[in-house]
C-alpha atoms as a PDB file:
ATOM      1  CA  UNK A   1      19.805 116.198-197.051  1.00  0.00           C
ATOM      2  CA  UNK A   2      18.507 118.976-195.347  1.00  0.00           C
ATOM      3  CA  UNK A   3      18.964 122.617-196.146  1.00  0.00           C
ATOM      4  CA  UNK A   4      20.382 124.949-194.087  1.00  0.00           C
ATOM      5  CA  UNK A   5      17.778 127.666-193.375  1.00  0.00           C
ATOM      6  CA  UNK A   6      18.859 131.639-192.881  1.00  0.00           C
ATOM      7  CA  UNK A   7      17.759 133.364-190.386  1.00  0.00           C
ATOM      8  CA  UNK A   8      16.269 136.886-189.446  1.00  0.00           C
ATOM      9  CA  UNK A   9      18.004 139.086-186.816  1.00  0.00           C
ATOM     10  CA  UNK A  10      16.437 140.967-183.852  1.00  0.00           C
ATOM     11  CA  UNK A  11      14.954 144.136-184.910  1.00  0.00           C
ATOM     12  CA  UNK A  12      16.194 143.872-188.496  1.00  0.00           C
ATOM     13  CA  UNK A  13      14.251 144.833-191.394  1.00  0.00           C
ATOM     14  CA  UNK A  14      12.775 142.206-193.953  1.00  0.00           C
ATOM     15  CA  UNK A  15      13.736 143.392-197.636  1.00  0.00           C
ATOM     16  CA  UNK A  16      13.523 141.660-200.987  1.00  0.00           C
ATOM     17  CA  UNK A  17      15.672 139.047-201.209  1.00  0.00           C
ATOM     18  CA  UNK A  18      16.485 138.218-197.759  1.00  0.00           C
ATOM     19  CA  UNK A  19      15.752 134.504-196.594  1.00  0.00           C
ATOM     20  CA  UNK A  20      13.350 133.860-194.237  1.00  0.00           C
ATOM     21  CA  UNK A  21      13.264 131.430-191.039  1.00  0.00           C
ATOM     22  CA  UNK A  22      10.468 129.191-192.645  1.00  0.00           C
ATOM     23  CA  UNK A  23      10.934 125.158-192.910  1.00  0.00           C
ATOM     24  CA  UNK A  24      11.328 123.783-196.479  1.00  0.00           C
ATOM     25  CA  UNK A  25       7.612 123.149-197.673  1.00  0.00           C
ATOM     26  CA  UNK A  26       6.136 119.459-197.320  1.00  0.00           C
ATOM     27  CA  UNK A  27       5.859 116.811-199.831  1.00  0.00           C
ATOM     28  CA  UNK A  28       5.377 113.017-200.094  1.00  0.00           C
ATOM     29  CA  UNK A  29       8.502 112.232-202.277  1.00  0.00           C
ATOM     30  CA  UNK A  30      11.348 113.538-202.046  1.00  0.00           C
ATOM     31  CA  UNK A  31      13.132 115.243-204.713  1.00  0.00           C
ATOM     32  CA  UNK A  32      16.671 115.371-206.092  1.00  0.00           C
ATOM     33  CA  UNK A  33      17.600 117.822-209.210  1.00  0.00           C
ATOM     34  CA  UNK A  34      20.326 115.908-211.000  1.00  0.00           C
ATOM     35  CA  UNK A  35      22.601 118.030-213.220  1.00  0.00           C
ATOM     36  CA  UNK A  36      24.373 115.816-215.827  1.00  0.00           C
ATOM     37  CA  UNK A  37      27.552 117.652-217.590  1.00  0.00           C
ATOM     38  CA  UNK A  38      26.989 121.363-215.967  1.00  0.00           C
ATOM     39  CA  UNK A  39      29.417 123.484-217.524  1.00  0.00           C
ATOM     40  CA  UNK A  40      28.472 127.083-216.455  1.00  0.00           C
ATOM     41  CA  UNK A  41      29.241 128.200-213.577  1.00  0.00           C
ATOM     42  CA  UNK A  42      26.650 130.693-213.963  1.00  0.00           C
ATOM     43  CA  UNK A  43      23.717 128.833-214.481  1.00  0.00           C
ATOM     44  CA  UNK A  44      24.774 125.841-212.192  1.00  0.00           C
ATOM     45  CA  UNK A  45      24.205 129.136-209.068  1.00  0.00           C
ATOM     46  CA  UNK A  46      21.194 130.127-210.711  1.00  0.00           C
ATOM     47  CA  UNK A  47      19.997 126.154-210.631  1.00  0.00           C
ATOM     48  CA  UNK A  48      20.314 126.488-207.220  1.00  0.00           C
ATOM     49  CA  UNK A  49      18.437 129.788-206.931  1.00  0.00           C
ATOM     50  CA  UNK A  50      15.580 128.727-208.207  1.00  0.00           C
ATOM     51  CA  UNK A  51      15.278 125.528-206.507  1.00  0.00           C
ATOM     52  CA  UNK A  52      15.159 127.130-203.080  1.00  0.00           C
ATOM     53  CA  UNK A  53      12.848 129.905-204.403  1.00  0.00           C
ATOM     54  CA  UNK A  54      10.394 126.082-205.038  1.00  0.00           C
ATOM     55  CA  UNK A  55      11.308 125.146-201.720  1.00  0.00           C
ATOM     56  CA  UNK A  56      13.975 122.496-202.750  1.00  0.00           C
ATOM     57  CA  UNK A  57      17.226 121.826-201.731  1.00  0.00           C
ATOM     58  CA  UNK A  58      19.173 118.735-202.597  1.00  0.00           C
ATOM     59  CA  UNK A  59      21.506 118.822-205.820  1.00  0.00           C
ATOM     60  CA  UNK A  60      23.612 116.089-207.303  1.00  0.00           C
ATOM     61  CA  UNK A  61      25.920 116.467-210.015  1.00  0.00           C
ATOM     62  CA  UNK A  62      27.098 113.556-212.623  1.00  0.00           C
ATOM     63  CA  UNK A  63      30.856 114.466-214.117  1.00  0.00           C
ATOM     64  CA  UNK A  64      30.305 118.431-213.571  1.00  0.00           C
ATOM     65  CA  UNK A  65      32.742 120.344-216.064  1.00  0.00           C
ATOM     66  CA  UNK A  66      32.494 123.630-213.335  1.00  0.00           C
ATOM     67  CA  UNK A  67      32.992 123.639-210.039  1.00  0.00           C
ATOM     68  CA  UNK A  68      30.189 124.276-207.245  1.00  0.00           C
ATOM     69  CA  UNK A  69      33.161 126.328-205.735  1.00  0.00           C
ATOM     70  CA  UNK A  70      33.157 128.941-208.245  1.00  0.00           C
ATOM     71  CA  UNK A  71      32.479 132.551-207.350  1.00  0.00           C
ATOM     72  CA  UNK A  72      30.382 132.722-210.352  1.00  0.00           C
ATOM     73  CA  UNK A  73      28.001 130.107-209.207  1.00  0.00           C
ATOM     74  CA  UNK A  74      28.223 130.948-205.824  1.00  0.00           C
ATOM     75  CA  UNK A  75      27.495 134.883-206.956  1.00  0.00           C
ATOM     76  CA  UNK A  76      24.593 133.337-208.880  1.00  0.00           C
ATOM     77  CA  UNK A  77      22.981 131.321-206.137  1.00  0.00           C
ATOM     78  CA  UNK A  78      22.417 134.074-203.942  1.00  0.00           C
ATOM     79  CA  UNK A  79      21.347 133.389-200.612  1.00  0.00           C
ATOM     80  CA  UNK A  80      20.625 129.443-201.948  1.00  0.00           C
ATOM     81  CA  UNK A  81      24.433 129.066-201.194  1.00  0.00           C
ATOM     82  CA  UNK A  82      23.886 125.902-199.065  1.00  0.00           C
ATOM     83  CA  UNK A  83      22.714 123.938-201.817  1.00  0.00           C
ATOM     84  CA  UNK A  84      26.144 124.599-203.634  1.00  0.00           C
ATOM     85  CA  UNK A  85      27.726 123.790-200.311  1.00  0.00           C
ATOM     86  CA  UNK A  86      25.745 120.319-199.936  1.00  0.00           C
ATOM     87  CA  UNK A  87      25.658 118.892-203.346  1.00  0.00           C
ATOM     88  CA  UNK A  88      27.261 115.995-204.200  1.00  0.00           C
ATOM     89  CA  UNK A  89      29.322 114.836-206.948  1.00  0.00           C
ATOM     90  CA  UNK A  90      28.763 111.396-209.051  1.00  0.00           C
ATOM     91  CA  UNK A  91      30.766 110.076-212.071  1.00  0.00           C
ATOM     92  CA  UNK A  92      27.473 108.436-213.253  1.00  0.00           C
ATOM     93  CA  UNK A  93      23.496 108.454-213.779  1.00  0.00           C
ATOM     94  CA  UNK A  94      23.995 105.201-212.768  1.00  0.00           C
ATOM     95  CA  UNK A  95      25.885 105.635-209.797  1.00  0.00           C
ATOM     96  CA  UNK A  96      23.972 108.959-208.527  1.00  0.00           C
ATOM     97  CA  UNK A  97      20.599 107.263-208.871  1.00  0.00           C
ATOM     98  CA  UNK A  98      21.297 103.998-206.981  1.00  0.00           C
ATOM     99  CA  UNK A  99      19.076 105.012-204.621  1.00  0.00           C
ATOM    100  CA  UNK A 100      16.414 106.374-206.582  1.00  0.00           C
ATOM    101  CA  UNK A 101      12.669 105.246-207.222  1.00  0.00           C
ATOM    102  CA  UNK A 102      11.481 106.951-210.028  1.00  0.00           C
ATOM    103  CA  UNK A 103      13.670 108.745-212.525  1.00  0.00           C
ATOM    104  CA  UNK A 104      12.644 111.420-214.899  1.00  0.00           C
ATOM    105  CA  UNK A 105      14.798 112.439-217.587  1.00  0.00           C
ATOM    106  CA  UNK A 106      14.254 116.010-219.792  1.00  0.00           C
ATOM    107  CA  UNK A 107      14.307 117.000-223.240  1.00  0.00           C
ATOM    108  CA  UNK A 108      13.455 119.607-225.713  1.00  0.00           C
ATOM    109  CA  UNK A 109      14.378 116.934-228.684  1.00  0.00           C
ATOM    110  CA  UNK A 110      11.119 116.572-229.931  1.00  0.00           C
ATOM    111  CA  UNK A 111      12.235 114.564-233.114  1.00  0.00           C
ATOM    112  CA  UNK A 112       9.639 113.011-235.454  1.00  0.00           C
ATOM    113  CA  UNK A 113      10.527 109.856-237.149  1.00  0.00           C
ATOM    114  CA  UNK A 114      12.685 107.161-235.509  1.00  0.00           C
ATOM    115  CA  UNK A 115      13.801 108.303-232.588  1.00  0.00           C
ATOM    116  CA  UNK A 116      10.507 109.156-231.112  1.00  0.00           C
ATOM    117  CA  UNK A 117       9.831 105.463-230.245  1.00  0.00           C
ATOM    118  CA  UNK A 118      11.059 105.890-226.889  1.00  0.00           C
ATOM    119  CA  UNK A 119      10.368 109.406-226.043  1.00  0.00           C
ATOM    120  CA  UNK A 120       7.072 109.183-224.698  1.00  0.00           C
ATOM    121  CA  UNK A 121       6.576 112.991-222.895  1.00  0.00           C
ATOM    122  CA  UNK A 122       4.747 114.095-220.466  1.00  0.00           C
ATOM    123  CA  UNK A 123       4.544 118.404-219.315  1.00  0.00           C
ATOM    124  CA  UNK A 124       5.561 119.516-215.991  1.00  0.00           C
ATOM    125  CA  UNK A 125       2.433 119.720-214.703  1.00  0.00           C
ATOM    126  CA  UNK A 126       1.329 116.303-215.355  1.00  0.00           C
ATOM    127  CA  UNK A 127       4.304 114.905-213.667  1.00  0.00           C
ATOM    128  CA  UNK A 128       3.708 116.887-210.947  1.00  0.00           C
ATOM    129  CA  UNK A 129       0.184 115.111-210.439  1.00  0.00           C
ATOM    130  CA  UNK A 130       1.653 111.926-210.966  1.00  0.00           C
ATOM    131  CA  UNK A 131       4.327 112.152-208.311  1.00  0.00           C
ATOM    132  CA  UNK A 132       2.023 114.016-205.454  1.00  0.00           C
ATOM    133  CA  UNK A 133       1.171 111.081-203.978  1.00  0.00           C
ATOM    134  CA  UNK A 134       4.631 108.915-204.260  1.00  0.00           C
ATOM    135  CA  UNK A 135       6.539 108.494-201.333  1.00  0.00           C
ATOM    136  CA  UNK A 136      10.460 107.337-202.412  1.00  0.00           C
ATOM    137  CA  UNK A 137      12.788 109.686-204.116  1.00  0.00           C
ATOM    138  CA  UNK A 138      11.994 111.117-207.106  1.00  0.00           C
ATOM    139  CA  UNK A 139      15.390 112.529-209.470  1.00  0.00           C
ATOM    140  CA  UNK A 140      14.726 114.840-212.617  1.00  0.00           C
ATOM    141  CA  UNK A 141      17.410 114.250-214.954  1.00  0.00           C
ATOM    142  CA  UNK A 142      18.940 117.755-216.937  1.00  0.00           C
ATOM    143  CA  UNK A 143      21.504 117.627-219.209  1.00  0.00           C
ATOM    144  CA  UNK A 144      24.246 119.625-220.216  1.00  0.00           C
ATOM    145  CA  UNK A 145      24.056 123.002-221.973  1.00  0.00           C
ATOM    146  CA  UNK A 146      23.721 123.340-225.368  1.00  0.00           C
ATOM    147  CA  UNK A 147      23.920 119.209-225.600  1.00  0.00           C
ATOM    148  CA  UNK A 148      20.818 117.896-223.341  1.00  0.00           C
ATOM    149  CA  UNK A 149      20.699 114.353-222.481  1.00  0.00           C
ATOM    150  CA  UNK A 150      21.905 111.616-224.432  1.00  0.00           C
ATOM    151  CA  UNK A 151      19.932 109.187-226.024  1.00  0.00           C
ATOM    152  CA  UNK A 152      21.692 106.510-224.016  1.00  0.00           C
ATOM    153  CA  UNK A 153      20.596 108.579-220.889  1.00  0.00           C
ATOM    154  CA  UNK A 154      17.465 108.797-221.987  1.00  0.00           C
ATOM    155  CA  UNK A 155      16.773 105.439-222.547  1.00  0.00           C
ATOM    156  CA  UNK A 156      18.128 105.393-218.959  1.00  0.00           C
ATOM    157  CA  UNK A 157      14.949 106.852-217.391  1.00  0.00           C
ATOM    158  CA  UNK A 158      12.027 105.644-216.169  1.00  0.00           C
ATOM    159  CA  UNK A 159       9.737 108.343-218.367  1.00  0.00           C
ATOM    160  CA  UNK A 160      10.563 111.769-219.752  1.00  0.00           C
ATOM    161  CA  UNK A 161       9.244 114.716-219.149  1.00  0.00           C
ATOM    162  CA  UNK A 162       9.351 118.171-221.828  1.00  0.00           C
ATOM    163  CA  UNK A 163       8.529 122.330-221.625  1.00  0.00           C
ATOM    164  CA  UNK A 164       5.523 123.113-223.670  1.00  0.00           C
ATOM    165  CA  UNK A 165       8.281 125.516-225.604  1.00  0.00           C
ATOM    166  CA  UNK A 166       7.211 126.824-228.939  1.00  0.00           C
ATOM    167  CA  UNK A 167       8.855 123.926-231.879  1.00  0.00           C
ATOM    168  CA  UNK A 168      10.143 126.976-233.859  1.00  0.00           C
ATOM    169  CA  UNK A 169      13.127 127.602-230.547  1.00  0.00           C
ATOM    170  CA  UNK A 170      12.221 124.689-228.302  1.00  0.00           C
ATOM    171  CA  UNK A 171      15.219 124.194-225.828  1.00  0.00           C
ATOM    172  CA  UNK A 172      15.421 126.523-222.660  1.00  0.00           C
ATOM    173  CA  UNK A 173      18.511 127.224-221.249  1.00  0.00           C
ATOM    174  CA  UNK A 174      18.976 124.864-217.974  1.00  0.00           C
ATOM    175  CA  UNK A 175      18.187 127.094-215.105  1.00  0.00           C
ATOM    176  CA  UNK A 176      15.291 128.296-217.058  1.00  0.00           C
ATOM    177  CA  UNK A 177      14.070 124.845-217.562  1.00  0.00           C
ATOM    178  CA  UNK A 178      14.870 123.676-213.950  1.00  0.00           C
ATOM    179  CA  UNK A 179      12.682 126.862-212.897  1.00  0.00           C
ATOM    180  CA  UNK A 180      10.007 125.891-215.184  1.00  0.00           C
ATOM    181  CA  UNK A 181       9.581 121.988-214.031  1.00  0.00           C
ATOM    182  CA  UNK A 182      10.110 123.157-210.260  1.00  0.00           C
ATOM    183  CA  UNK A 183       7.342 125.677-210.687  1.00  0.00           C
ATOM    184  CA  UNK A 184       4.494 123.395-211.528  1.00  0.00           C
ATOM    185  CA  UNK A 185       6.052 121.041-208.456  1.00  0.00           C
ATOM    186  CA  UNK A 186       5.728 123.646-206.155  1.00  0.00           C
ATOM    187  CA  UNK A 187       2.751 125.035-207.438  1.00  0.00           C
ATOM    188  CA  UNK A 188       0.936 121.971-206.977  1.00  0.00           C
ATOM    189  CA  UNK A 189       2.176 121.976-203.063  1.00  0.00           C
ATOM    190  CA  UNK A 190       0.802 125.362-203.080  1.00  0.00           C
ATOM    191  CA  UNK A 191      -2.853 124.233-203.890  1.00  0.00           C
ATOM    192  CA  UNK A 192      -2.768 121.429-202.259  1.00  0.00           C
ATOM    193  CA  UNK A 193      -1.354 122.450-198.623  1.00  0.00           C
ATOM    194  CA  UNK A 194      -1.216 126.770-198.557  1.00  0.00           C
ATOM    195  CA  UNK A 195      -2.326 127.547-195.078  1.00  0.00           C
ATOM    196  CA  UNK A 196      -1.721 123.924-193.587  1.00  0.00           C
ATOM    197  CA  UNK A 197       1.906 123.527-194.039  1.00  0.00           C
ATOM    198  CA  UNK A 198       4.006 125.939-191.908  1.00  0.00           C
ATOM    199  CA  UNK A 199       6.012 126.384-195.086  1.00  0.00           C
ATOM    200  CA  UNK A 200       2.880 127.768-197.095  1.00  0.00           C
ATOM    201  CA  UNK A 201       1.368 130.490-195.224  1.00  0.00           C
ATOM    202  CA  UNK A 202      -1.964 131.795-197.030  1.00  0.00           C
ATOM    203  CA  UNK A 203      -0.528 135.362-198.415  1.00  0.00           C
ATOM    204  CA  UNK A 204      -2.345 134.802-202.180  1.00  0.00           C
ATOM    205  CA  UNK A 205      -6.036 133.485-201.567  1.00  0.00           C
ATOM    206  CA  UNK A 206      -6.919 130.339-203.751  1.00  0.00           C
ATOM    207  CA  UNK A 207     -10.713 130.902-203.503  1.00  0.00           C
ATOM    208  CA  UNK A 208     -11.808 134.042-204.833  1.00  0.00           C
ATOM    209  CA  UNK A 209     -15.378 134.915-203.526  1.00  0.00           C
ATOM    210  CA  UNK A 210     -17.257 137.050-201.231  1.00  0.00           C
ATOM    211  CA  UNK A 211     -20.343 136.143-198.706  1.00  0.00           C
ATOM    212  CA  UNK A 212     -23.935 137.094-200.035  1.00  0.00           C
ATOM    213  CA  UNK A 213     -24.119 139.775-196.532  1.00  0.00           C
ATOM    214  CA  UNK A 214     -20.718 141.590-198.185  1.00  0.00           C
ATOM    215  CA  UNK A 215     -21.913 141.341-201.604  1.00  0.00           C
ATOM    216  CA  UNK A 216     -25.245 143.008-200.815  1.00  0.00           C
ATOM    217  CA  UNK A 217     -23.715 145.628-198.831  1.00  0.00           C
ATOM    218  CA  UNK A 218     -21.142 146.774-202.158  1.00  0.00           C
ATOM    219  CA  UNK A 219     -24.069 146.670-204.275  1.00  0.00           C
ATOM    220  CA  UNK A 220     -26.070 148.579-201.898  1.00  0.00           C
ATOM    221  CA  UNK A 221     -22.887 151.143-201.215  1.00  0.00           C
ATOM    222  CA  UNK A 222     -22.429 151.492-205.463  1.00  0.00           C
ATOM    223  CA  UNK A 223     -26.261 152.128-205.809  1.00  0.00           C
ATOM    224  CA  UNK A 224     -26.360 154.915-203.660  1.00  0.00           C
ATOM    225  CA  UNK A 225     -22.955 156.483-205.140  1.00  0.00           C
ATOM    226  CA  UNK A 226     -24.792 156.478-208.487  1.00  0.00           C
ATOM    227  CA  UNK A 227     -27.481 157.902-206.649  1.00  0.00           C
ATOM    228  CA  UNK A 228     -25.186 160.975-205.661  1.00  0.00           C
ATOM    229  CA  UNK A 229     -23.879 161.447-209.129  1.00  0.00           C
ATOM    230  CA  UNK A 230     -25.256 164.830-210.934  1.00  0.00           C
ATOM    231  CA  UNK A 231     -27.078 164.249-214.811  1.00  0.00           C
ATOM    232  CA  UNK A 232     -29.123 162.211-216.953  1.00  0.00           C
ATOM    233  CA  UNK A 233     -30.919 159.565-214.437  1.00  0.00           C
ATOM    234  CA  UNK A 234     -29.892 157.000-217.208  1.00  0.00           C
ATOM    235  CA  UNK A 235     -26.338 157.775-217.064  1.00  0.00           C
ATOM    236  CA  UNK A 236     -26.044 156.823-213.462  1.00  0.00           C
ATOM    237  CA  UNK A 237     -28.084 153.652-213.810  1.00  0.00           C
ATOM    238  CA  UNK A 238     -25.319 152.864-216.830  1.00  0.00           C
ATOM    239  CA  UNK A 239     -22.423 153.586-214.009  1.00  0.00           C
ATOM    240  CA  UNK A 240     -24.181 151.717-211.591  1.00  0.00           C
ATOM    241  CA  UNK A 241     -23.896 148.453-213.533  1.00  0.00           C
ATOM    242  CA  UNK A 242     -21.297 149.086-215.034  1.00  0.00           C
ATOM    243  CA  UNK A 243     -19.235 149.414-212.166  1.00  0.00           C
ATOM    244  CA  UNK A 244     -20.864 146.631-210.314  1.00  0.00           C
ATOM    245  CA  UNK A 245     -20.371 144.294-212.686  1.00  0.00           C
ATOM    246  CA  UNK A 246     -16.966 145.013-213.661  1.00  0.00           C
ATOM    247  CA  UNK A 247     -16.272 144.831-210.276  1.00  0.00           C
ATOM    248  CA  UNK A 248     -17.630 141.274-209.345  1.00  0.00           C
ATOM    249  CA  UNK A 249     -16.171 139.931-212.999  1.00  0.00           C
ATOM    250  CA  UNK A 250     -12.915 140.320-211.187  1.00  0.00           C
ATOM    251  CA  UNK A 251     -13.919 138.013-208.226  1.00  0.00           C
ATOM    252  CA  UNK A 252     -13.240 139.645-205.601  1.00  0.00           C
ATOM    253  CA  UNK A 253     -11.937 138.374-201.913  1.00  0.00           C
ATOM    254  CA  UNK A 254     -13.811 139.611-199.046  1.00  0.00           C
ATOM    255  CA  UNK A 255     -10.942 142.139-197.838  1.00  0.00           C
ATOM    256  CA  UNK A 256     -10.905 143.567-201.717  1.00  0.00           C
ATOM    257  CA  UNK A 257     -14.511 144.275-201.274  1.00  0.00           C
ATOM    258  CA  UNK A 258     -14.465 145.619-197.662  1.00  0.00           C
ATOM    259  CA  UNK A 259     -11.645 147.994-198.875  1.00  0.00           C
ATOM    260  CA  UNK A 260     -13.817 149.461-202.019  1.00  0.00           C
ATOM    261  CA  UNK A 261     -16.735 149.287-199.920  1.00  0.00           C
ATOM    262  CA  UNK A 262     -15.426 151.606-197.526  1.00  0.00           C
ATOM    263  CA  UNK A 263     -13.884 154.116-200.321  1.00  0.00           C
ATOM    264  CA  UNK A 264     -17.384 153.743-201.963  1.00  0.00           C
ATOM    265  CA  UNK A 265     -19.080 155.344-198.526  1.00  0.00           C
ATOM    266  CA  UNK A 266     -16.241 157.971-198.796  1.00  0.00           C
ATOM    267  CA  UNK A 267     -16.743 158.817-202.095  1.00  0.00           C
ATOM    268  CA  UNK A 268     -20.262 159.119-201.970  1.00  0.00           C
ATOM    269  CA  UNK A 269     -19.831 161.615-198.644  1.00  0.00           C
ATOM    270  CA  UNK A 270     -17.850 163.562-200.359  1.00  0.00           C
ATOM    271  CA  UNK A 271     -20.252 163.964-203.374  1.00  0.00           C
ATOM    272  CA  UNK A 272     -23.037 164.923-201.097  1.00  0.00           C
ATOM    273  CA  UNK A 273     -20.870 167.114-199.120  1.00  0.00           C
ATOM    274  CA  UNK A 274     -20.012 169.059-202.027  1.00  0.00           C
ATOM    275  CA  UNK A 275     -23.728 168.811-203.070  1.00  0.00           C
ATOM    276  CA  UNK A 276     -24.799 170.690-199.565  1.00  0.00           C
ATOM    277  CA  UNK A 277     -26.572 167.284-198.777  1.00  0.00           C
ATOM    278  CA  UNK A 278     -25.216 166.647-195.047  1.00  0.00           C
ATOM    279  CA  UNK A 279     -28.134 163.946-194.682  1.00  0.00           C
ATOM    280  CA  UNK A 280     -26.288 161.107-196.255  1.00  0.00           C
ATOM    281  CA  UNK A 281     -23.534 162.027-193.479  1.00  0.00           C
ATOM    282  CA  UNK A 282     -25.222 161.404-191.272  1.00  0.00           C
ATOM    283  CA  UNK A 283     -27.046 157.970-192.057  1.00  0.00           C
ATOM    284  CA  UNK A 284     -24.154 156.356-193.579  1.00  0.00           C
ATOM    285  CA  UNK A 285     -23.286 154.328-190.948  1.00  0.00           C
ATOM    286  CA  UNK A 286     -26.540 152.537-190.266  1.00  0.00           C
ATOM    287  CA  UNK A 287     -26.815 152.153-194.149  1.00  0.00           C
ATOM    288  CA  UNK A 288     -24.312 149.639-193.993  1.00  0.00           C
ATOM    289  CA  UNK A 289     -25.568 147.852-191.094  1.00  0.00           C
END
């Protein structure tokens, strides 16, 4: 199923919230959410919400108690509208995973005692791993609110997959759960395709580092602003490291460093300026060379 995409109008301006004309990001498997029992009209919108915020679109529904036509949902889903308008309806797991390869059920029943025998878990982030590389569909399994899955749809599914929730309040409400599981999916898209796929445009670097030329050139640039600084010789050797080394603890990218290293140059004009020293003024540029 594909999604249908919004799209940004001549000369109008982007703000939060608004969809963007960007294809649905890649993966080798494709996914379907499976809602067993939704009875919120509420959350079943904000199910959808989140799934487009992952970059995921296609919904199926197994004996839904609310209606995807609700203007609570529909309210809820924002601008993921389309996936309410393109799910479909089964009046089975069975029958709405007849064409599925792998099928993951969820819990927050993490019983001890007999009914643990078949609940072997795994966390989101695992599955997400696991699945990278599979190339047939792929349905996660949620249950209804307040009741989960069944054991009888549990035993249903091929393995099962749980939140690392605290055991003193385990279970998350749905939409909260479906954001959590379609997080670590998504996230492990992100690191494995940001700047390749169309869909994942490099906006949040992955590698934080700078080159050794940049890195000499900030240490250089915070040298000579302790340099400038008036008192005790030993207090500006403290604010020289100190400084430096707080700054490269927070691993900075190359355009973080370039933008200090030009307020460090300003800075330290300034501090000269004020000093009547006009002969750093003049030389900064080549110190930087």
């Amino acid at each position: 199923m594909d999604c249908i995409m919004g799209r940004i109008l001549s000369g109008r301006r982007i703000i939060m919230g608004d969809r963007i004309d960007l294809p649905l990001p890649e993966s080798n498997y494709q996914l379907e959410v499976i809602l067993v029992g939704a009875s919120h009209p509420g959350n079943l919108g904000a199910v959808c919400r989140t799934m487009l915020n992952h970059g995921f679109c296609n919904l199926r529904l197994v004996n839904p108690i609310c209606s995807a036509d609700d203007v609570e949902a529909r309210k809820r889903a924002k601008h993921a509208g389309s996936i309410l308008e393109n799910c479909q309806t089964y009046d089975s797991l069975i029958e709405a995973t007849a064409d599925i390869s792998l099928v993951i059920g969820t819990s927050g029943k993490r019983e001890k005692g007999k009914k643990t025998f078949f609940r072997h878990f795994l966390f989101p982030w695992e599955v997400a791993e696991k699945i990278s590389s599979f190339t047939e569909k792929v349905a996660i399994i949620f249950g209804e609110e307040g009741k989960g899955l069944s054991t009888e749809h549990l035993e249903y599914c091929d393995f099962l997959l749980t939140l690392p929730t605290w055991e003193g309040y385990p279970i998350a409400n749905l939409s909260h759960a479906v954001n959590s599981v379609l997080y670590e999916l998504h996230r492990s898209r992100v690191i494995e395709n940001q700047g390749e796929d169309p869909a994942i445009p490099s906006l949040v670097p992955l590698q934080r580092n700078i080159n050794p030329q940049l890195r000499e050139k900030l240490n250089q640039a915070i040298a000579e602003m302790a340099e400038s600084l008036s008192g005790v010789e030993e207090h500006a050797i403290s604010f020289q490291h100190t400084l430096q080394r707080s700054l490269m603890r927070s691993m900075l990218t190359n355009d973080e460093a370039t933008r200090i290293l030009g307020g460090l140059i300003e800075a330290t004009t300034a501090i000269q300026h004020l000093k009547g020293d006009d002969n750093w003024q003049r030389k900064r540029r080549r110190r930087i060379d």
